[in-house]
PDB file of N, CA and C in Angstrom:
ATOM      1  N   UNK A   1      15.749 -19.792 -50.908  1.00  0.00           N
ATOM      2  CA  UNK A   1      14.570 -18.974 -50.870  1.00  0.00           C
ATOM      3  C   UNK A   1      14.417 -18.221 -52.179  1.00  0.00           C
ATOM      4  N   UNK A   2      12.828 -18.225 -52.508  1.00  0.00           N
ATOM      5  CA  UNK A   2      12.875 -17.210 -53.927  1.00  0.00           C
ATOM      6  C   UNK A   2      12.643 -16.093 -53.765  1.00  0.00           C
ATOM      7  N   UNK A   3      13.872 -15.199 -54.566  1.00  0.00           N
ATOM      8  CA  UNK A   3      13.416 -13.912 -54.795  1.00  0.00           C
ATOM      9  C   UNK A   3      12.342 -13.225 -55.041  1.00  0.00           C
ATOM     10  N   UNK A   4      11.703 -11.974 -54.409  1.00  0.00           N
ATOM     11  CA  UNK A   4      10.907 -11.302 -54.812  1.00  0.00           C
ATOM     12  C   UNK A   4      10.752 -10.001 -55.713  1.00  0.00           C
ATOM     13  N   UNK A   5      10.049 -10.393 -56.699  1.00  0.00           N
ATOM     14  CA  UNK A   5      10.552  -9.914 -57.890  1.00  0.00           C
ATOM     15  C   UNK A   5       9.553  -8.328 -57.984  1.00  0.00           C
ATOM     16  N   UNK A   6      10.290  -7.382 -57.893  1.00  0.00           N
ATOM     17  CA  UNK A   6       9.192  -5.647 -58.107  1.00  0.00           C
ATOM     18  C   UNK A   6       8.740  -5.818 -58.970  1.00  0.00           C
ATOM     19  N   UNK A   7       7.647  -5.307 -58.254  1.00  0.00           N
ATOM     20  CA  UNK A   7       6.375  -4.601 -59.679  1.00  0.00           C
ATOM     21  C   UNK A   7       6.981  -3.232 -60.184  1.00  0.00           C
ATOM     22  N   UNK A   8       6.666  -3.291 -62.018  1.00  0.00           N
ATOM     23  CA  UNK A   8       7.204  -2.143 -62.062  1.00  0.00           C
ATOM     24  C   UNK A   8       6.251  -1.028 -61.567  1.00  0.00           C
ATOM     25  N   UNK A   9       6.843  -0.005 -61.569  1.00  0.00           N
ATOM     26  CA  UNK A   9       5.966   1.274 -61.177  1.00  0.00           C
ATOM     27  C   UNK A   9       5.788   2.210 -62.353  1.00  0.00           C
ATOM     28  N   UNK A  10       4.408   2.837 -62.256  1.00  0.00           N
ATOM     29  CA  UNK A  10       4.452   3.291 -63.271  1.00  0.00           C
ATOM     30  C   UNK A  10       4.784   4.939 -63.283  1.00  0.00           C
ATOM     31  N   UNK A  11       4.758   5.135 -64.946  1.00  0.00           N
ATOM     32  CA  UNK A  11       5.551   6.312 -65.001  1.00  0.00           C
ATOM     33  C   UNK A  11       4.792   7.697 -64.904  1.00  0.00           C
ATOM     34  N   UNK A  12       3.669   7.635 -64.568  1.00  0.00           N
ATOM     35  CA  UNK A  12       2.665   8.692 -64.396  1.00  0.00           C
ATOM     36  C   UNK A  12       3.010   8.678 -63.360  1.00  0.00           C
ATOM     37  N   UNK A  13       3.196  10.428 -63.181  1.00  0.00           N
ATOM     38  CA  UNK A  13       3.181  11.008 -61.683  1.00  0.00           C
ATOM     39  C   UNK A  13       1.949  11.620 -61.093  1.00  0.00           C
ATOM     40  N   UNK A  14       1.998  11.624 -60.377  1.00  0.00           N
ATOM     41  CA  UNK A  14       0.954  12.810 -59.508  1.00  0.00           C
ATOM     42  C   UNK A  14       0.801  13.944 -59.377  1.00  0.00           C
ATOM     43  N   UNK A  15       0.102  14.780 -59.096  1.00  0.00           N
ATOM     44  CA  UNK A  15       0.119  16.390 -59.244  1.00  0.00           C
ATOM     45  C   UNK A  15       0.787  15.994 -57.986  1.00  0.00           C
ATOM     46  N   UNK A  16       1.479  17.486 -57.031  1.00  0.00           N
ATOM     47  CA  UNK A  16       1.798  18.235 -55.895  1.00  0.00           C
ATOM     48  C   UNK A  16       1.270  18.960 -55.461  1.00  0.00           C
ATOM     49  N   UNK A  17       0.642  18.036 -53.922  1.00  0.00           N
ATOM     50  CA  UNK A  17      -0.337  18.910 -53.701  1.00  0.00           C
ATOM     51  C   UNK A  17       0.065  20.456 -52.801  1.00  0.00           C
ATOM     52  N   UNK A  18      -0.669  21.102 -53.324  1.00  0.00           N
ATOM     53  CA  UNK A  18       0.121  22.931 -52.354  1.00  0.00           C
ATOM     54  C   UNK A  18      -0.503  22.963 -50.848  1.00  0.00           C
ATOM     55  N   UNK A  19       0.481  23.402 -50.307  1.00  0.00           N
ATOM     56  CA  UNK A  19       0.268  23.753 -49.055  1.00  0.00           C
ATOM     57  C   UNK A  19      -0.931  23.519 -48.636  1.00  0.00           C
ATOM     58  N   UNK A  20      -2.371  24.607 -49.394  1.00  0.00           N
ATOM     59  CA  UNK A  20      -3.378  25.247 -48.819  1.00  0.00           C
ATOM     60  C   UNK A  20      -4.085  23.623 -49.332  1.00  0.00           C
ATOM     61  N   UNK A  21      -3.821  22.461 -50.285  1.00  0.00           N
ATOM     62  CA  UNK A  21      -4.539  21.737 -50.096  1.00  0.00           C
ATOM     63  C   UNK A  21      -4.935  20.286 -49.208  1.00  0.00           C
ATOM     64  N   UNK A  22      -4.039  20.003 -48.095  1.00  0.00           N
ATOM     65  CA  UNK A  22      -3.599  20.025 -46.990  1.00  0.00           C
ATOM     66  C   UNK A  22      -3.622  20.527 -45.783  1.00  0.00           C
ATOM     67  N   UNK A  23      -4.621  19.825 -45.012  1.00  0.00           N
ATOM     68  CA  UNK A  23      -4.782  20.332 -44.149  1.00  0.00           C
ATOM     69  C   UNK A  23      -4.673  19.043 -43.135  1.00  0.00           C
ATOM     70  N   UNK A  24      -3.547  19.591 -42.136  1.00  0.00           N
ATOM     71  CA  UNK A  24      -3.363  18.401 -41.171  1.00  0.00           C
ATOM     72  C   UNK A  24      -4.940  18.331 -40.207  1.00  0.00           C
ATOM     73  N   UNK A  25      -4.462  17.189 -39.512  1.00  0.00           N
ATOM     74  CA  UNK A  25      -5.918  17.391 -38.287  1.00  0.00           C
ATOM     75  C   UNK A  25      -5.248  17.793 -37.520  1.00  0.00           C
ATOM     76  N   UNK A  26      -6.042  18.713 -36.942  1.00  0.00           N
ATOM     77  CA  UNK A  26      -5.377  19.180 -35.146  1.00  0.00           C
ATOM     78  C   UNK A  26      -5.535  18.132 -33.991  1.00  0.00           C
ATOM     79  N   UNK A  27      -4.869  18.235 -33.333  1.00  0.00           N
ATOM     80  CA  UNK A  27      -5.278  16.879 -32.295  1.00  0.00           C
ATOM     81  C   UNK A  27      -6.072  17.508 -31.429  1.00  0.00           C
ATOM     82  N   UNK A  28      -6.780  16.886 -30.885  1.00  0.00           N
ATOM     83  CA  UNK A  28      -8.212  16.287 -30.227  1.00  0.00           C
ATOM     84  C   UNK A  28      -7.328  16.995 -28.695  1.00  0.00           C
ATOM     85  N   UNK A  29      -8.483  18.348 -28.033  1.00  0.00           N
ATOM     86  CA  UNK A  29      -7.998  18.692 -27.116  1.00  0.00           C
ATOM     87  C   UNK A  29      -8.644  17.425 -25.799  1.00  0.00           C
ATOM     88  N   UNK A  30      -7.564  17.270 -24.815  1.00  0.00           N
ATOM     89  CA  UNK A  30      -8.107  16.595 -23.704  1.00  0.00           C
ATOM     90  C   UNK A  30      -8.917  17.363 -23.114  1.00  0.00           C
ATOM     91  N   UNK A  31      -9.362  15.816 -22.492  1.00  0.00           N
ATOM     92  CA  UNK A  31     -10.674  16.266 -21.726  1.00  0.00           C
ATOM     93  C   UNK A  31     -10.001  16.749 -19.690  1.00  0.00           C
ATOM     94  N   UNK A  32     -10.629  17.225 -19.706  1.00  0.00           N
ATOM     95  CA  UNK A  32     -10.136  18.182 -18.055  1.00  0.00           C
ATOM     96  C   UNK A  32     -10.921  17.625 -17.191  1.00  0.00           C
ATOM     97  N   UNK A  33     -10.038  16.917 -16.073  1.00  0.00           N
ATOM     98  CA  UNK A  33     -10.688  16.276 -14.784  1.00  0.00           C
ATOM     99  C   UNK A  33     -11.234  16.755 -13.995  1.00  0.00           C
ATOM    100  N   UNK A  34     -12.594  16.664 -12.999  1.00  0.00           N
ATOM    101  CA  UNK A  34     -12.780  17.140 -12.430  1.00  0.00           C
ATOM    102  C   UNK A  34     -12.146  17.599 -11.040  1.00  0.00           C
ATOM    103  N   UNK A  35     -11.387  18.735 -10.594  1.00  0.00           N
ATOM    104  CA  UNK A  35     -10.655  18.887  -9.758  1.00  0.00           C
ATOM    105  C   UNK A  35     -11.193  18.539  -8.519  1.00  0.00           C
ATOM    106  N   UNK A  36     -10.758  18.190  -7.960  1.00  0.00           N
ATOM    107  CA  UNK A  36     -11.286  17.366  -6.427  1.00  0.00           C
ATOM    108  C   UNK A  36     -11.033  18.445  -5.358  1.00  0.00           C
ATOM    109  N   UNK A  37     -12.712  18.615  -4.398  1.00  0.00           N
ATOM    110  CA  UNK A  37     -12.631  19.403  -3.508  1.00  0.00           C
ATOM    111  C   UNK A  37     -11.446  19.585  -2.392  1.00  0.00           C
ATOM    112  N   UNK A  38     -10.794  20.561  -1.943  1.00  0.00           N
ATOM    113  CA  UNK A  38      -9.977  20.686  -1.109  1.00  0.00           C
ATOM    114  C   UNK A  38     -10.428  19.999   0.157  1.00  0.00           C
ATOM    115  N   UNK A  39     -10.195  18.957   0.912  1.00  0.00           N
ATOM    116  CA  UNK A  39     -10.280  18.331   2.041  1.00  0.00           C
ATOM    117  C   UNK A  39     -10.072  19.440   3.208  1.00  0.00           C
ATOM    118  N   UNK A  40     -11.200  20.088   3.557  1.00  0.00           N
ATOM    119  CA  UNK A  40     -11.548  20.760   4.905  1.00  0.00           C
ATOM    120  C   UNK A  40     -11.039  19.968   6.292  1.00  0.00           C
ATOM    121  N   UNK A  41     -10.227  20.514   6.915  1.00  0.00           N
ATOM    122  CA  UNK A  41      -9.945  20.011   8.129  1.00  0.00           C
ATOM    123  C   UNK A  41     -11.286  19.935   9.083  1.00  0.00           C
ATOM    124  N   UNK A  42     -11.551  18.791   9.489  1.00  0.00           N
ATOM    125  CA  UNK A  42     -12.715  18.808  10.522  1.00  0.00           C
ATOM    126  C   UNK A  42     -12.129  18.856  11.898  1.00  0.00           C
ATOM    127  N   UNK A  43     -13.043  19.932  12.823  1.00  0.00           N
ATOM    128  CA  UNK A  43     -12.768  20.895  13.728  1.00  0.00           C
ATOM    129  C   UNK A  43     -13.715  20.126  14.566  1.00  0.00           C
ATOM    130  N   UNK A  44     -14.513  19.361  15.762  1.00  0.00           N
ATOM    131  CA  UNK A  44     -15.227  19.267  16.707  1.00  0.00           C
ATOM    132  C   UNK A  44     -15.125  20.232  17.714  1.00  0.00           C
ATOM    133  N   UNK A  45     -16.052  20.353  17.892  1.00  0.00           N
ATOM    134  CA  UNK A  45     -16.101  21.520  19.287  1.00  0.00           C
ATOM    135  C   UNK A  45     -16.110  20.731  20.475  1.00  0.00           C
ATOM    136  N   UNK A  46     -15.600  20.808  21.830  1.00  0.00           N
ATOM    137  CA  UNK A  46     -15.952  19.594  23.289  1.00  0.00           C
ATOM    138  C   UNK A  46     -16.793  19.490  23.283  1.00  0.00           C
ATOM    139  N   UNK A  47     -18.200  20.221  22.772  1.00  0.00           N
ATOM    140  CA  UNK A  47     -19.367  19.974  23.499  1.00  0.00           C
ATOM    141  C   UNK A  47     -20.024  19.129  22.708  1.00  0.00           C
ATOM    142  N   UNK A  48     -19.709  19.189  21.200  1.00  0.00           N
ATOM    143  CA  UNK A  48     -20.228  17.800  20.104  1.00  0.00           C
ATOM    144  C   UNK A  48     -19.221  16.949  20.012  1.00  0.00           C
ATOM    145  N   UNK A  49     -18.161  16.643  20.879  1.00  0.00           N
ATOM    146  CA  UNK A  49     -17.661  15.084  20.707  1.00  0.00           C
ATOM    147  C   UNK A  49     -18.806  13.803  20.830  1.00  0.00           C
ATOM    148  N   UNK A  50     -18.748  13.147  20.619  1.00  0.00           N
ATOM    149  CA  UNK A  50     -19.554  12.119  20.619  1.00  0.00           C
ATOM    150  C   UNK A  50     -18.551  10.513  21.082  1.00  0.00           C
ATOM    151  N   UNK A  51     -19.354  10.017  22.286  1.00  0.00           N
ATOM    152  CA  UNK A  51     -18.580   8.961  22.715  1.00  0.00           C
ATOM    153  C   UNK A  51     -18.839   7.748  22.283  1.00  0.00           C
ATOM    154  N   UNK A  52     -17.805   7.288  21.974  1.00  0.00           N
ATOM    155  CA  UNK A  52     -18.697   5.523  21.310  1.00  0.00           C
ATOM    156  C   UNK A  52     -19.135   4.703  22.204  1.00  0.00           C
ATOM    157  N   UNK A  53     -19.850   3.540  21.880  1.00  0.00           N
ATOM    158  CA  UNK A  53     -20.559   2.953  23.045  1.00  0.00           C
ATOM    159  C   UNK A  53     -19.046   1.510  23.193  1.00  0.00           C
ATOM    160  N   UNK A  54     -19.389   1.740  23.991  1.00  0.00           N
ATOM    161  CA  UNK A  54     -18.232   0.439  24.785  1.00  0.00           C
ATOM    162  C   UNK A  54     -19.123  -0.569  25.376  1.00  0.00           C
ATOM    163  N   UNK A  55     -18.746  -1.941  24.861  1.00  0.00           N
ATOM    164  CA  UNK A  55     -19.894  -3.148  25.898  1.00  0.00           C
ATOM    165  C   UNK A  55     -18.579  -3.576  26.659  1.00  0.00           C
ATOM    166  N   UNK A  56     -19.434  -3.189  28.354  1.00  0.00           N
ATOM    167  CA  UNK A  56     -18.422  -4.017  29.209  1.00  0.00           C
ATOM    168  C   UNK A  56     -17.889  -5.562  29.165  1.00  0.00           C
ATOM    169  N   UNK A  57     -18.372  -6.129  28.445  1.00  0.00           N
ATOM    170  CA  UNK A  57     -18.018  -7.771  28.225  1.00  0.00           C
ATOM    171  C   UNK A  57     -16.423  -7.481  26.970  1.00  0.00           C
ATOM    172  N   UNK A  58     -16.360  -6.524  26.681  1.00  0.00           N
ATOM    173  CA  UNK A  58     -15.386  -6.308  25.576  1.00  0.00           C
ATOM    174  C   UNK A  58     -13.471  -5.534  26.172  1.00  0.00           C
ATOM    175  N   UNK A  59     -14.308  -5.170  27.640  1.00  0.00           N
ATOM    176  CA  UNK A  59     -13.178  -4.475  28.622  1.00  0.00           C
ATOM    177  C   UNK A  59     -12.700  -5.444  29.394  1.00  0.00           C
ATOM    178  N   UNK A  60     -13.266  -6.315  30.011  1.00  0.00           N
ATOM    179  CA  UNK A  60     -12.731  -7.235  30.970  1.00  0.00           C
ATOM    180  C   UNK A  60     -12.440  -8.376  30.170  1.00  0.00           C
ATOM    181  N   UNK A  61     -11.252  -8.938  30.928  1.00  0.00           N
ATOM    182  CA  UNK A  61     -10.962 -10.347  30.003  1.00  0.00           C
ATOM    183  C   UNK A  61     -10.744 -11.566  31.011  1.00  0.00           C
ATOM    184  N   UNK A  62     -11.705 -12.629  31.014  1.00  0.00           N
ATOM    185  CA  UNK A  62     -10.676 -13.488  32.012  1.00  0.00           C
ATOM    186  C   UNK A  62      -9.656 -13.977  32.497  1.00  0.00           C
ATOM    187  N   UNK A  63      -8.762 -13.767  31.202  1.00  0.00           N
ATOM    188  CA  UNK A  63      -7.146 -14.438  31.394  1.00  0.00           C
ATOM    189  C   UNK A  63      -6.126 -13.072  30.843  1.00  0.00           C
ATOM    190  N   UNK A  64      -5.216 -12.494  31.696  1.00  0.00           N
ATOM    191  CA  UNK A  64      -4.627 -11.302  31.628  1.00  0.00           C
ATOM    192  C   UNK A  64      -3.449 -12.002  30.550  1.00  0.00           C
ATOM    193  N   UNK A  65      -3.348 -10.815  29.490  1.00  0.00           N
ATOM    194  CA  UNK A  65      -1.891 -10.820  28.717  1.00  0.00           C
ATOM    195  C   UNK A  65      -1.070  -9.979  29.297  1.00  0.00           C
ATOM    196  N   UNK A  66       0.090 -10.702  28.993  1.00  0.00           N
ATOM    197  CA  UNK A  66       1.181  -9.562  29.367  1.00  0.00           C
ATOM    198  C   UNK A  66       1.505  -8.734  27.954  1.00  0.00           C
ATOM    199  N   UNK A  67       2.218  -7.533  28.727  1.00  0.00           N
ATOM    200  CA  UNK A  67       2.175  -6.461  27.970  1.00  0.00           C
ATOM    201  C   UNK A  67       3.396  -7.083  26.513  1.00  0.00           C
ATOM    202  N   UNK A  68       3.356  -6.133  25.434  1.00  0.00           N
ATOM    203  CA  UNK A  68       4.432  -6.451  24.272  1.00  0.00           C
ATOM    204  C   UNK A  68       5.564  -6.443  25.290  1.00  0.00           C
ATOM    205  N   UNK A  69       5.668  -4.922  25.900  1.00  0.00           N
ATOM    206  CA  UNK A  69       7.322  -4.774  26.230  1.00  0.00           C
ATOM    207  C   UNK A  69       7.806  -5.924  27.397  1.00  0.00           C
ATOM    208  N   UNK A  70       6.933  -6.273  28.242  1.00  0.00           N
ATOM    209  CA  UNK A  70       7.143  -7.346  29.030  1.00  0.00           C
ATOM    210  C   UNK A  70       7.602  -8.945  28.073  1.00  0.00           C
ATOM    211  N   UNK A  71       6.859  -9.252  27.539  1.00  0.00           N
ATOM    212  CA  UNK A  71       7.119 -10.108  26.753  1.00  0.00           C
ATOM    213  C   UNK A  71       9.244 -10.167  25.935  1.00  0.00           C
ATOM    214  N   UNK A  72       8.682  -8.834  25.234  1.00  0.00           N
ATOM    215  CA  UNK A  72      10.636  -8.236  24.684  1.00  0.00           C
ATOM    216  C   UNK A  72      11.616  -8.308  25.797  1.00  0.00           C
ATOM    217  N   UNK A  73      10.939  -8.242  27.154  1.00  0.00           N
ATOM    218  CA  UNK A  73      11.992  -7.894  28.081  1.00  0.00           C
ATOM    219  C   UNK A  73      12.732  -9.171  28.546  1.00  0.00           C
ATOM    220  N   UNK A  74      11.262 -10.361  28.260  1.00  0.00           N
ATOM    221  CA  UNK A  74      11.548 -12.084  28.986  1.00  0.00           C
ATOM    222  C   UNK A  74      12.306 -12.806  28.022  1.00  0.00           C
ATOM    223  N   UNK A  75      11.793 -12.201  26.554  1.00  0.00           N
ATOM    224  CA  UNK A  75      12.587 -13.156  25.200  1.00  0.00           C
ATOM    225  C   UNK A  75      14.171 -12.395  25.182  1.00  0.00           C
ATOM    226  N   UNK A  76      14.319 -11.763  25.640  1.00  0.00           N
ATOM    227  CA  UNK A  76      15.694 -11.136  25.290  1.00  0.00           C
ATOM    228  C   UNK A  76      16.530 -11.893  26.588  1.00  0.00           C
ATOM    229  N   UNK A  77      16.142 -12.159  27.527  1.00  0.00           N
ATOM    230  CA  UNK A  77      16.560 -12.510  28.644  1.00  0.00           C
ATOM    231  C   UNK A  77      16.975 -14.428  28.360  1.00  0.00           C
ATOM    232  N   UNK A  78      15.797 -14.731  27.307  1.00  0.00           N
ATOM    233  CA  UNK A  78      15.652 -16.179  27.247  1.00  0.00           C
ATOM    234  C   UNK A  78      17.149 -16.442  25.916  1.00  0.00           C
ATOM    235  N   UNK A  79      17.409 -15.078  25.071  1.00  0.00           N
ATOM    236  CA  UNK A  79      18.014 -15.010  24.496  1.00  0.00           C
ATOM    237  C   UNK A  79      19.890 -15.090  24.868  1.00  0.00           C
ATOM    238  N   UNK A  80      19.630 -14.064  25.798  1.00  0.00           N
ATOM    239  CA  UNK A  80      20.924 -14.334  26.920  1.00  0.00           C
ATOM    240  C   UNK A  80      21.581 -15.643  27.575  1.00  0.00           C
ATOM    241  N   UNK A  81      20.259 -15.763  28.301  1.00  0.00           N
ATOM    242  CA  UNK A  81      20.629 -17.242  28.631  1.00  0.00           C
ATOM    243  C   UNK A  81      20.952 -18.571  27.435  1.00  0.00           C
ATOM    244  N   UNK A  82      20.112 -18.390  26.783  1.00  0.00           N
ATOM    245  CA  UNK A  82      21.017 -19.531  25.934  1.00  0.00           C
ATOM    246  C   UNK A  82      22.435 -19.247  24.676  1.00  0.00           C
ATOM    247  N   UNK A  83      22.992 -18.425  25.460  1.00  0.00           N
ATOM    248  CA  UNK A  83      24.416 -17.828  24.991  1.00  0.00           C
ATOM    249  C   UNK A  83      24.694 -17.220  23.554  1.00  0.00           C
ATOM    250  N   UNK A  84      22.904 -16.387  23.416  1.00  0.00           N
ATOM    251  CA  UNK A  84      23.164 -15.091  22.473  1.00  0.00           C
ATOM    252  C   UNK A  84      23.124 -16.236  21.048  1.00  0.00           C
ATOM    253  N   UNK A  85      22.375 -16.899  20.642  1.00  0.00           N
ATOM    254  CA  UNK A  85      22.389 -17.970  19.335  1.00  0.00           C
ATOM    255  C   UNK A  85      21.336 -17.515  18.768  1.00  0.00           C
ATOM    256  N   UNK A  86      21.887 -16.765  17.537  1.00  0.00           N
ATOM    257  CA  UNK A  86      19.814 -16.066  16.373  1.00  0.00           C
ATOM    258  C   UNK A  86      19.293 -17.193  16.325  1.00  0.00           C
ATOM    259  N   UNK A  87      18.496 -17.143  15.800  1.00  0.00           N
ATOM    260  CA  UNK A  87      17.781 -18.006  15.243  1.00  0.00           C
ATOM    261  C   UNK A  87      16.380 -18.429  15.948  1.00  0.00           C
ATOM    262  N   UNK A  88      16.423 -18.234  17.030  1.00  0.00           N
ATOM    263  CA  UNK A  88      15.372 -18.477  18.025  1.00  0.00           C
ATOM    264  C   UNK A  88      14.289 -17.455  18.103  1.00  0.00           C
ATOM    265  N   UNK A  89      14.036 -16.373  17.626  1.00  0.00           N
ATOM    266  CA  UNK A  89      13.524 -15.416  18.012  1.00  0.00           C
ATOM    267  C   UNK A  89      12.180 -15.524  18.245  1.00  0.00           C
ATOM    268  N   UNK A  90      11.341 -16.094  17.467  1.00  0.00           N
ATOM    269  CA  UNK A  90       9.828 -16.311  18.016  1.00  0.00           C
ATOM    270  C   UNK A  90       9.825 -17.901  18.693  1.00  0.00           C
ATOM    271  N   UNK A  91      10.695 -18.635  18.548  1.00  0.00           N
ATOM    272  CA  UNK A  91      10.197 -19.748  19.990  1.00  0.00           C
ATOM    273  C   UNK A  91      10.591 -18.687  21.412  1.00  0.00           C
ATOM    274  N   UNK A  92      11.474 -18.157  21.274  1.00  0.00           N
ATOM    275  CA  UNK A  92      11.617 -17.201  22.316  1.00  0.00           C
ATOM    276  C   UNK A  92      10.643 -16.004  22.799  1.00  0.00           C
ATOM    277  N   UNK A  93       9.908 -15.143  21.883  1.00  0.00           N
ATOM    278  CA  UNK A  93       8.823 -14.932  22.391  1.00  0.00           C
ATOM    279  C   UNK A  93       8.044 -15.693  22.816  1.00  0.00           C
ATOM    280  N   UNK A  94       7.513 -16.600  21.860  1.00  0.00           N
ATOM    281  CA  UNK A  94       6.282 -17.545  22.495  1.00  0.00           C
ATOM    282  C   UNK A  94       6.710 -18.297  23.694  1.00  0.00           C
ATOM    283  N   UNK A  95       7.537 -18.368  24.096  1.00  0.00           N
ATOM    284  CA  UNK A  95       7.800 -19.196  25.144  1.00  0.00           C
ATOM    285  C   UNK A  95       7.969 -18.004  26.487  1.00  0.00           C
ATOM    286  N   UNK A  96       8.422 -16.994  26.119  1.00  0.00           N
ATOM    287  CA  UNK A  96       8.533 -15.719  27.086  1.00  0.00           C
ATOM    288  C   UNK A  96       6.882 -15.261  27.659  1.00  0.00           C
ATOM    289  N   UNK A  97       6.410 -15.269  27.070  1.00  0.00           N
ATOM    290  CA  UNK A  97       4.464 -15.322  26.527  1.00  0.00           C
ATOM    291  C   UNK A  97       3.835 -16.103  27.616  1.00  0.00           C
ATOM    292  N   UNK A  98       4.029 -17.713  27.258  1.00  0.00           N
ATOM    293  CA  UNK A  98       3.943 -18.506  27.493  1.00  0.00           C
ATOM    294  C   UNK A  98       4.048 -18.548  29.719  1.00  0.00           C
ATOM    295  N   UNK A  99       5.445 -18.100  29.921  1.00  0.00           N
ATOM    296  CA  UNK A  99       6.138 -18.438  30.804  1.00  0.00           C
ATOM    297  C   UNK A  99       5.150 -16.895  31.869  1.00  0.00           C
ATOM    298  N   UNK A 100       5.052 -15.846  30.902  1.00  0.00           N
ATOM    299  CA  UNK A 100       4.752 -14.642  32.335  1.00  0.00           C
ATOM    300  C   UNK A 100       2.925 -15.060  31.960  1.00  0.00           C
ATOM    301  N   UNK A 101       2.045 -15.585  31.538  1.00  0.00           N
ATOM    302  CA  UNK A 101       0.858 -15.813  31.413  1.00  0.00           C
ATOM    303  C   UNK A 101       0.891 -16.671  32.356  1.00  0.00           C
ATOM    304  N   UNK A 102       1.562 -17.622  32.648  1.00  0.00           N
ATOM    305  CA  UNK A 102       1.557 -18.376  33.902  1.00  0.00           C
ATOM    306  C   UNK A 102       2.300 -18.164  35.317  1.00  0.00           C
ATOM    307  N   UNK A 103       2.902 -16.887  35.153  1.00  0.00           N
ATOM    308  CA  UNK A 103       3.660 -16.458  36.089  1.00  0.00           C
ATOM    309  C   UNK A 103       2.425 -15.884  37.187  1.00  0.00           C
ATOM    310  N   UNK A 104       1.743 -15.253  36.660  1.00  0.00           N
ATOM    311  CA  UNK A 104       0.358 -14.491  37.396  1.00  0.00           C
ATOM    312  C   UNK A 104      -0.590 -15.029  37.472  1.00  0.00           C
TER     313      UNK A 104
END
């Protein structure tokens, strides 16, 4: 590889500049966010609750589920019986599911 060869520098200096001719910049004050209103606790009174509308086609169902904990209670049982082996855990729900949906 070739060397890189300096320029000379020359022998004239520069004045020094004084203090007072120098003047740094000040930095740039930030800008201030707008502080965000304090979140008021909302209070209803009983007499302005307001009820939502419910469509009866949305309450009744033709085919009953069983409950979560019913379900936990049949897969743990399905778990037992086949002599406590992981690995099964959702064929064992779904099949616990499965088994009390047709139980009723």
């Amino acid at each position: 590889m070739a060397k890189k060869t300096a320029t000379p520098r020359s022998k004239t200096t520069t004045p020094q500049a004084d203090a007072t001719d120098v003047v740094a910049a000040a930095p740039k004050p930030r800008a201030k966010r707008a502080a965000k209103p304090a979140a008021s606790p909302v209070v209803a009174e009983p007499d302005t609750l307001v009820q939502p509308q419910v469509d009866e086609t949305t309450l009744v169902s033709d085919e009953w589920e069983p409950s979560d904990e019913e379900i936990r209670v049949r897969a743990y049982h399905r778990y037992l019986e086949r002599g406590g082996e992981h690995g099964m855990d959702f064929e064992d729900w779904i099949q616990a599911r499965h088994e009390l949906k047709n139980k009723r």
